[in-house]
Protein backbone atom coordinates (compact mmCIF):
# COMPACT_ATOMS: atom_id res chain seq x y z
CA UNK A 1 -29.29 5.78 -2.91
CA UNK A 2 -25.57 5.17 -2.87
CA UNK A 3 -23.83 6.94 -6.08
CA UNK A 4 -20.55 7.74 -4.71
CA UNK A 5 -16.72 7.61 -4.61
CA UNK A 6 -15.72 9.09 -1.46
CA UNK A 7 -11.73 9.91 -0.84
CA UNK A 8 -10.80 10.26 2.70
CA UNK A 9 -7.44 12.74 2.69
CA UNK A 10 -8.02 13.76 -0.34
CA UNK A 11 -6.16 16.81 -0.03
CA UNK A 12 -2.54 15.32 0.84
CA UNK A 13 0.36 14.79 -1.77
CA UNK A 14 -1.25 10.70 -3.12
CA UNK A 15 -5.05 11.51 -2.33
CA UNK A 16 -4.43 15.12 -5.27
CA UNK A 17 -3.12 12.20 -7.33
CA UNK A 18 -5.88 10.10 -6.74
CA UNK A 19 -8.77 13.21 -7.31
CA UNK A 20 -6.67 13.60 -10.74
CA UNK A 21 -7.03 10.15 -11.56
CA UNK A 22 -10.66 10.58 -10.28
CA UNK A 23 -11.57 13.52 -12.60
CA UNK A 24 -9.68 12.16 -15.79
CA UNK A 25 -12.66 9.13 -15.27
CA UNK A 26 -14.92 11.25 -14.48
CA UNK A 27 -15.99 9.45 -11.56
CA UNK A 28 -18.80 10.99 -9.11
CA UNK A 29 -16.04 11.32 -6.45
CA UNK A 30 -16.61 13.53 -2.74
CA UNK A 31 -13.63 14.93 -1.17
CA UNK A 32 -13.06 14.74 2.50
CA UNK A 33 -10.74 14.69 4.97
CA UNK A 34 -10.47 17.22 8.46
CA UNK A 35 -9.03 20.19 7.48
CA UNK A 36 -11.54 22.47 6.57
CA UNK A 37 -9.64 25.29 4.63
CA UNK A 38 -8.02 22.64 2.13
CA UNK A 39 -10.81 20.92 1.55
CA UNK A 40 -12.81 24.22 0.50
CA UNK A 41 -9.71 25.31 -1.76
CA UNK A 42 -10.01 21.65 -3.29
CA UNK A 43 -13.64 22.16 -4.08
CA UNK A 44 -12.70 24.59 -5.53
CA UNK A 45 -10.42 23.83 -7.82
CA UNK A 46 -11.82 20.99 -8.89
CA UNK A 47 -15.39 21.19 -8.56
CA UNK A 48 -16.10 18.85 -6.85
CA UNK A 49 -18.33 18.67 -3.33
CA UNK A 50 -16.85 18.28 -0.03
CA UNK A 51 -17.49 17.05 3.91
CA UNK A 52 -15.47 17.68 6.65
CA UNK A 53 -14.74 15.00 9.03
CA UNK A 54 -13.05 13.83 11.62
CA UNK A 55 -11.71 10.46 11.60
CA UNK A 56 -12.78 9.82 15.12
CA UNK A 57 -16.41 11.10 15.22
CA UNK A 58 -18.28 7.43 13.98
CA UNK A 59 -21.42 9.55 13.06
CA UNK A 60 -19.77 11.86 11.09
CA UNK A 61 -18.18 8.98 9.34
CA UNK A 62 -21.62 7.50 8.75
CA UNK A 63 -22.89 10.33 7.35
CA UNK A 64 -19.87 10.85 4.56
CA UNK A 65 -20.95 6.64 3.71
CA UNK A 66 -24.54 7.16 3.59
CA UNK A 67 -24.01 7.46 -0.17
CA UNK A 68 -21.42 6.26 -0.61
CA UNK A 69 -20.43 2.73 -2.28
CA UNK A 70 -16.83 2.49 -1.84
CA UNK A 71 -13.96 4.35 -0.28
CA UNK A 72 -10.49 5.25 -1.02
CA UNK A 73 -8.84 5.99 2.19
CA UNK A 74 -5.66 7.67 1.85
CA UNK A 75 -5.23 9.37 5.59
CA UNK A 76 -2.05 7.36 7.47
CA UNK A 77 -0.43 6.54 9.11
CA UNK A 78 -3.42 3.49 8.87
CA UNK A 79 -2.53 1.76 12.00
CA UNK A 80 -4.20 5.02 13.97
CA UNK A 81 -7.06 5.36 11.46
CA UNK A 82 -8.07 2.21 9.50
CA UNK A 83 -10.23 0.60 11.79
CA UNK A 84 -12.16 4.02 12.58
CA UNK A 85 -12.82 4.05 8.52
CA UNK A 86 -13.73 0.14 8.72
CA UNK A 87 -16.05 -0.12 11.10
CA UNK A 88 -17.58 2.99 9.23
CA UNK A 89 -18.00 1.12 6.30
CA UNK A 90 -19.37 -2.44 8.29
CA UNK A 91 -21.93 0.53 9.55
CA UNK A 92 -23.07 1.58 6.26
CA UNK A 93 -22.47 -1.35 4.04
CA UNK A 94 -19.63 0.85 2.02
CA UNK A 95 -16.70 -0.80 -0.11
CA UNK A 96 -13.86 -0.30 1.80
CA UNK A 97 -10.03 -0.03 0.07
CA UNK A 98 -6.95 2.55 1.08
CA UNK A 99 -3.27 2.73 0.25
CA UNK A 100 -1.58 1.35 3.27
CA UNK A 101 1.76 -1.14 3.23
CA UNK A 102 1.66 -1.60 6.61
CA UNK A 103 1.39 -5.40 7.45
CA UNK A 104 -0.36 -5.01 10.45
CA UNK A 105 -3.04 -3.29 9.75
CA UNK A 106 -3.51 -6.01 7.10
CA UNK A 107 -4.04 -8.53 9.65
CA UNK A 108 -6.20 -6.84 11.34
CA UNK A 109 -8.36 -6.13 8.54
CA UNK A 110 -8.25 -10.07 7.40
CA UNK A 111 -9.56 -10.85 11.10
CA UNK A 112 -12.62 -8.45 9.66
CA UNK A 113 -13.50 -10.44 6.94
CA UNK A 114 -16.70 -12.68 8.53
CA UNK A 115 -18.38 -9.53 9.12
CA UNK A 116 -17.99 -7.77 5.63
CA UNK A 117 -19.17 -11.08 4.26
CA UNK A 118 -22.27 -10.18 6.21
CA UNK A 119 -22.85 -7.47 5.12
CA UNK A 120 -21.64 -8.20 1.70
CA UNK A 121 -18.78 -5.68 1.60
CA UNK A 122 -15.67 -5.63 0.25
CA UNK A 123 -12.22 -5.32 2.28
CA UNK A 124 -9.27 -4.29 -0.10
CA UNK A 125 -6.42 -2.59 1.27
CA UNK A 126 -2.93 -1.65 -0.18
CA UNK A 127 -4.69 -0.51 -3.82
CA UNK A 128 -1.73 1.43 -4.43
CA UNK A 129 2.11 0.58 -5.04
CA UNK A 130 2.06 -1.05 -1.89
CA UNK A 131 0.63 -4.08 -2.75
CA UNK A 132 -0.93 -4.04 -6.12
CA UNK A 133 2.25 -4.54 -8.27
CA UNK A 134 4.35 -6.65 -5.83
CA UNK A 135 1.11 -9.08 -4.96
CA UNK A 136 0.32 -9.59 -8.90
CA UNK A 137 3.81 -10.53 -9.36
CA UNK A 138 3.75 -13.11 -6.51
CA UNK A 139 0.73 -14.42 -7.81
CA UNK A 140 2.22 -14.61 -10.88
CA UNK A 141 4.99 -16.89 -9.29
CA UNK A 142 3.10 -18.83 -7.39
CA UNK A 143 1.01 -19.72 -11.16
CA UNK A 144 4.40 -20.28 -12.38
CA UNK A 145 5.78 -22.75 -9.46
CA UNK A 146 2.48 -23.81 -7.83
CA UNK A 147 3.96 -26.19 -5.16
CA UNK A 148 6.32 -23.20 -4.33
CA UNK A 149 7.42 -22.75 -0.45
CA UNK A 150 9.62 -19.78 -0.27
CA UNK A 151 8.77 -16.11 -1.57
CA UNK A 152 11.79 -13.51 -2.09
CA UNK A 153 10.50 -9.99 -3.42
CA UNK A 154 12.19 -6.77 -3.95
CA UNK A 155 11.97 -3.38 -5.22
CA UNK A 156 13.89 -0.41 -6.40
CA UNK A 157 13.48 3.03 -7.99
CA UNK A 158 15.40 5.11 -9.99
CA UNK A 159 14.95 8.92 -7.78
CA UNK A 160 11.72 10.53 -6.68
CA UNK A 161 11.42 10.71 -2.63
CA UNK A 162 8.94 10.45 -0.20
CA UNK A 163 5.38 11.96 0.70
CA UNK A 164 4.94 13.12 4.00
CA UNK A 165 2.27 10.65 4.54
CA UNK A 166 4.68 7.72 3.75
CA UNK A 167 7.39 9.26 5.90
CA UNK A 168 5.07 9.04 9.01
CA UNK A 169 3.77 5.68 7.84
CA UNK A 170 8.06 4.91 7.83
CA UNK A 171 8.20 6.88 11.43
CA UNK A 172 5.99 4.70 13.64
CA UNK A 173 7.94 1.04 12.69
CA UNK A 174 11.55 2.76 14.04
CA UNK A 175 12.80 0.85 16.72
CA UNK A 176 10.89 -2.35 15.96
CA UNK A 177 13.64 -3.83 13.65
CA UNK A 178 12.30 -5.92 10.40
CA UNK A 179 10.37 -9.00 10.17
CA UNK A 180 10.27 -11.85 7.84
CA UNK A 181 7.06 -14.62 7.45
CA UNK A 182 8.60 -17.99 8.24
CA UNK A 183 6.82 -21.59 8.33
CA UNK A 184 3.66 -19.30 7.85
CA UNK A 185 4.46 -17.17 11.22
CA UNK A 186 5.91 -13.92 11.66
CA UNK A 187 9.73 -13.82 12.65
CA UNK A 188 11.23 -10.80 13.75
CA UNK A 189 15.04 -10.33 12.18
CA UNK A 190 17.40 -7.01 13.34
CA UNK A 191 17.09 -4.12 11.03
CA UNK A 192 18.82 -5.11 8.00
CA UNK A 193 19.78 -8.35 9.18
CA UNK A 194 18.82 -9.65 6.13
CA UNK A 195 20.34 -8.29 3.01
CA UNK A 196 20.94 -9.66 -0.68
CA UNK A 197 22.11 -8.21 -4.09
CA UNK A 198 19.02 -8.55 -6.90
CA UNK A 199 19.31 -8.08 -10.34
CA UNK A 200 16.25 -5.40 -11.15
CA UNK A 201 17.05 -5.35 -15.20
CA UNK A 202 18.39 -2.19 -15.74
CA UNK A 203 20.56 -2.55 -12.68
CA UNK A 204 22.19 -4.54 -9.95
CA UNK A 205 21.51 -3.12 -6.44
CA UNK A 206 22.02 -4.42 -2.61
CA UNK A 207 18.25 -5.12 -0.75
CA UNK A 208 17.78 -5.18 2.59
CA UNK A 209 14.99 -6.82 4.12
CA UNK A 210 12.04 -4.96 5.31
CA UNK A 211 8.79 -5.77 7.24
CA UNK A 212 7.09 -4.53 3.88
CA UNK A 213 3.04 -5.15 3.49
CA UNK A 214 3.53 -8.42 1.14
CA UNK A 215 4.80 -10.73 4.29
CA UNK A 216 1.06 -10.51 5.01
CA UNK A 217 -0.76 -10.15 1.38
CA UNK A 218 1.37 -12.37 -0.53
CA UNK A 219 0.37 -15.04 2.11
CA UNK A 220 -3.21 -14.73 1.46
CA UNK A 221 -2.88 -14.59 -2.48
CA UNK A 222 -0.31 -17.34 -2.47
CA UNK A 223 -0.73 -19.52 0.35
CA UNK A 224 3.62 -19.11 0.17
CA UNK A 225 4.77 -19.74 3.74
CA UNK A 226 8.26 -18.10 4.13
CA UNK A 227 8.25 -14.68 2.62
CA UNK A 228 11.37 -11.83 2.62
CA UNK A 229 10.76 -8.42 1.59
CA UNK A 230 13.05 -6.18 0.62
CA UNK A 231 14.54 -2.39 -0.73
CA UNK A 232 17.32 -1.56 -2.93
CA UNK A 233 19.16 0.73 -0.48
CA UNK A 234 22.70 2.63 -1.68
CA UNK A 235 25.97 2.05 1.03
CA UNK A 236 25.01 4.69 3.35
CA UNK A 237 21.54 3.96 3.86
CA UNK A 238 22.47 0.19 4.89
CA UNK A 239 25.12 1.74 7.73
CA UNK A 240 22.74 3.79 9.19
CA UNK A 241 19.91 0.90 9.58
CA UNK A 242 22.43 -1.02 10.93
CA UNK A 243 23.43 1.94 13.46
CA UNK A 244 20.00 1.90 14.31
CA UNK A 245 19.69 -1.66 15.76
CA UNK A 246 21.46 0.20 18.97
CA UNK A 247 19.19 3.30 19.22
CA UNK A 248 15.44 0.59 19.18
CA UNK A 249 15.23 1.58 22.54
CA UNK A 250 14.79 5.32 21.78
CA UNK A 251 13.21 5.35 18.85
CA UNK A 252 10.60 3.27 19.75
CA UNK A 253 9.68 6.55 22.17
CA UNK A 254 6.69 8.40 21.61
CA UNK A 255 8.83 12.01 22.56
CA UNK A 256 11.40 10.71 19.89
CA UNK A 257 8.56 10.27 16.98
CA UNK A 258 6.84 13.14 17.88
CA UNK A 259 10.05 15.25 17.28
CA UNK A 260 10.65 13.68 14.39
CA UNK A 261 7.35 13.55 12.73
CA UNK A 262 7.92 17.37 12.78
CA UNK A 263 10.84 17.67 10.98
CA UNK A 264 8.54 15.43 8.23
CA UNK A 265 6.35 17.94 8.22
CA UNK A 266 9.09 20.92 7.45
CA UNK A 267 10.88 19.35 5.36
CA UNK A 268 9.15 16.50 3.16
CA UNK A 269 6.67 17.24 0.61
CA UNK A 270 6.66 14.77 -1.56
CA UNK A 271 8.21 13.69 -5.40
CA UNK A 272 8.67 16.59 -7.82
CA UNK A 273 6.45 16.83 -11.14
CA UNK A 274 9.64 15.77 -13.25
CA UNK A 275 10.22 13.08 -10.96
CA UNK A 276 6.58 11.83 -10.41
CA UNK A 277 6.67 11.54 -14.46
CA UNK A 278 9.78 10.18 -15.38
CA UNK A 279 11.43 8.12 -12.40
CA UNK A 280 10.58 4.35 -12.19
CA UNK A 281 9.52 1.36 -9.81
CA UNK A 282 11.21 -1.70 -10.49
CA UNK A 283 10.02 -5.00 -9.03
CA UNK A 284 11.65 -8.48 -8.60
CA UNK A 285 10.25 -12.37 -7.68
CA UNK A 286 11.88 -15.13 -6.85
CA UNK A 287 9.61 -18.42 -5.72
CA UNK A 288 11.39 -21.66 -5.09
CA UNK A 289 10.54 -24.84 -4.00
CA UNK A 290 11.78 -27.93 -1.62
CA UNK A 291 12.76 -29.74 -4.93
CA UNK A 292 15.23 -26.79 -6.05
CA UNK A 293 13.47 -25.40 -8.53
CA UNK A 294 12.96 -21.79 -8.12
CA UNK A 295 11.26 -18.96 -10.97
CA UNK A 296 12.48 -15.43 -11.10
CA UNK A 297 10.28 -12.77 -12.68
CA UNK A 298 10.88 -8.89 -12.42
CA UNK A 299 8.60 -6.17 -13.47
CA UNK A 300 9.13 -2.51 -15.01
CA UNK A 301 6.21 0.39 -13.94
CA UNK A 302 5.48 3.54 -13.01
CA UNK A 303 6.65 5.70 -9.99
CA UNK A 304 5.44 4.22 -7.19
CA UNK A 305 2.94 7.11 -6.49
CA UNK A 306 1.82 7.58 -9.78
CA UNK A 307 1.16 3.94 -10.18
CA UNK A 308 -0.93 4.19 -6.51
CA UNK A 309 -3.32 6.90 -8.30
CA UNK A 310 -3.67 4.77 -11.18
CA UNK A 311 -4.38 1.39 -8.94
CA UNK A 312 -6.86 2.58 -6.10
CA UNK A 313 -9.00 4.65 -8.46
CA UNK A 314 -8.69 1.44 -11.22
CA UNK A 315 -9.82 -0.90 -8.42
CA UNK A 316 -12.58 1.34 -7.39
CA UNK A 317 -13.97 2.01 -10.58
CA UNK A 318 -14.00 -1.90 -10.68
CA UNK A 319 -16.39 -2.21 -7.80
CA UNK A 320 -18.40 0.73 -8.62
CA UNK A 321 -18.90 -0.88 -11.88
CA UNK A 322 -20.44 -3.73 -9.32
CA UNK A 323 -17.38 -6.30 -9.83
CA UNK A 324 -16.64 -6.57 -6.32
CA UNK A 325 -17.08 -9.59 -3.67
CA UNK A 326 -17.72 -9.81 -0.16
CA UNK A 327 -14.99 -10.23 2.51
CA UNK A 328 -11.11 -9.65 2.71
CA UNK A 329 -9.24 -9.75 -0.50
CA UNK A 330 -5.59 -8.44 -1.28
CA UNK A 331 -5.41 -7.07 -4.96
CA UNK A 332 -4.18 -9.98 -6.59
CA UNK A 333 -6.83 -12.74 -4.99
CA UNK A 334 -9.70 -10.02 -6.04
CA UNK A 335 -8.76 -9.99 -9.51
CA UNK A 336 -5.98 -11.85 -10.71
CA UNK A 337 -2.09 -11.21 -11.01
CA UNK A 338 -3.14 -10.02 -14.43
CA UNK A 339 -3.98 -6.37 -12.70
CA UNK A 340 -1.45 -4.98 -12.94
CA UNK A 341 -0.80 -5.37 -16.63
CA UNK A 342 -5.11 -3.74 -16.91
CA UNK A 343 -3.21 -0.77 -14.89
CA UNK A 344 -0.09 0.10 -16.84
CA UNK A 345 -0.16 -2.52 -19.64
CA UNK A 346 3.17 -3.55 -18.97
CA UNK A 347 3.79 -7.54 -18.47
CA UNK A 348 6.17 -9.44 -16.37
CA UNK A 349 9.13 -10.41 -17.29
CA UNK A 350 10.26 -14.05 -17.09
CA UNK A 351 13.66 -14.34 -16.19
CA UNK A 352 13.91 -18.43 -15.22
């Protein structure tokens, strides 16, 4: 009989987060991932049981969903290993959700969704920062201006830094440039060829437009058919993105990104305990329509990795509680742009 939560990567900087989250809720969560020794030291620690697996052996997968009735999958970058999980999960009739913001991995999960309707599964990925908050607030929009046609979003926070996991995510879309969802279609722009200065609340910052998970999930919740994402970025950061229009060619290499990814691994190691507690996502929405009139709303939460741990295990605990539905879903079609508010209790903020 399936009885449990299993966490794929459970041992890297968001999926400790997410076993936190796990064990405040007391949740009847197994650990797993492919490195043997921090898995056992995990266990340990926390008490709970463990399986070892490889992300590319499909019976090994199987076995780790036998009893399983939803995963968290936390092990990017997703592009090499969501459709490994996936399939796992189509195999053994297992909820599926992760953490990923990458857009096309989100497509091809959406071109998934006859078959988990079949076997009555459900698809939800980007149950962390990237989507949850940014797709509630577009659904929010979209209730506010329902005949809107063009989506801006934005975010910004105030300090923190990167996991290693979301550095290598970062890595692998260097020397593709950005892209933007026009007329319904994807677009490809240059690398910051798209920038814009947004009011966040607190403070005024310069965005730059990224190829951020929401050109493909704010679609599906909204129907919207132009969509811009973009990143509060200081001076320098903007120079160097544009420097790196010239270098696509090279960093597009495999050699290049391989070199690279090891510096990740030296040097990153994700947000501090201060800064994991007291720095802060901010999120901003603009919808307009063909008429001219447009709604801005902006939203105040949690650090963006903080607020992942409190999303994925939130949503999880959802469909373990048997509230989910069969097929693809983003966050905000699956349950509403009010979400975000059950997560952190904190509301949008209507600004026109």
């Amino acid at each position: 009989m399936k009885n449990q939560l299993a966490v794929y990567g459970s041992y890297g900087y968001t999926g400790k987060l997410i076993i936190e989250e796990c064990l405040k809720k007391q949740l009847p969560v197994i650990l797993s991932g492919r490195n043997e020794e921090l898995l056992k030291q995990q266990s340990e620690s926390t008490g709970l049981p463990y399986k070892t697996i490889d992300i590319n052996s499909p019976q090994a997968l199987d076995e780790l969903l036998m009893n399983a009735i939803v995963v968290i999958h936390c092990a990017g970058p997703f592009k090499f290993t969501s459709k490994q999980m996936v399939e796992a999960c189509l195999r053994t009739s297992t909820h599926y959700t992760d953490i990923t913001g990458e857009y096309m991995v989100f497509e091809m999960l959406a071109s998934l969704d006859e078959q988990a309707r079949k076997k009555n599964i459900m698809m939800l990925p980007g149950a962390g920062f990237d989507v949850v908050p940014s797709d509630c607030l577009a659904l929010h929009l979209k209730e506010k201006l329902p005949n809107a046609t063009h989506l801006q979003l934005a975010f910004a926070s105030t300090g923190g830094g990167l996991s290693r996991g979301t550095a290598r995510s970062t890595l692998e879309g260097f020397g593709y440039g950005s892209m933007i969802r026009k007329d319904g279609q994807y677009r490809p722009i240059k690398t910051a060829g798209k920038t814009m200065l947004v009011n966040f609340g607190p403070f005024e910052k310069t965005a730059v437009c990224i190829p951020w998970g929401d050109i493909a999930t704010a679609y599906r919740s909204t129907g919207i058919p132009n969509i811009e994402v973009y990143i509060g970025v200081n001076t320098r950061i903007r120079r160097i993105l544009k420097i790196t229009r010239y270098l696509n060619w090279l960093l597009r290499a495999r050699w290049v990104k391989r070199l690279i990814k090891k510096q990740i691994d030296k040097r990153i190691h994700g947000p501090s305990q201060k800064h994991l507690l007291h720095s802060k996502s901010y999120m901003w929405g603009r919808a307009m329509d063909h008429e001219g009139r447009e709604v801005i709303s902006r939203l105040e939460t949690l650090n963006g990795y903080a607020l992942t741990a409190k999303a994925s295990v939130h949503i999880a605990e959802k469909i373990l509680d048997g509230k989910s539905k069969a097929g693809y879903y983003t966050p905000a079609s699956a349950f509403g742009s009010v979400l975000i508010k059950e997560i952190t209790g904190i509301d949008f903020v209507d600004v026109q």
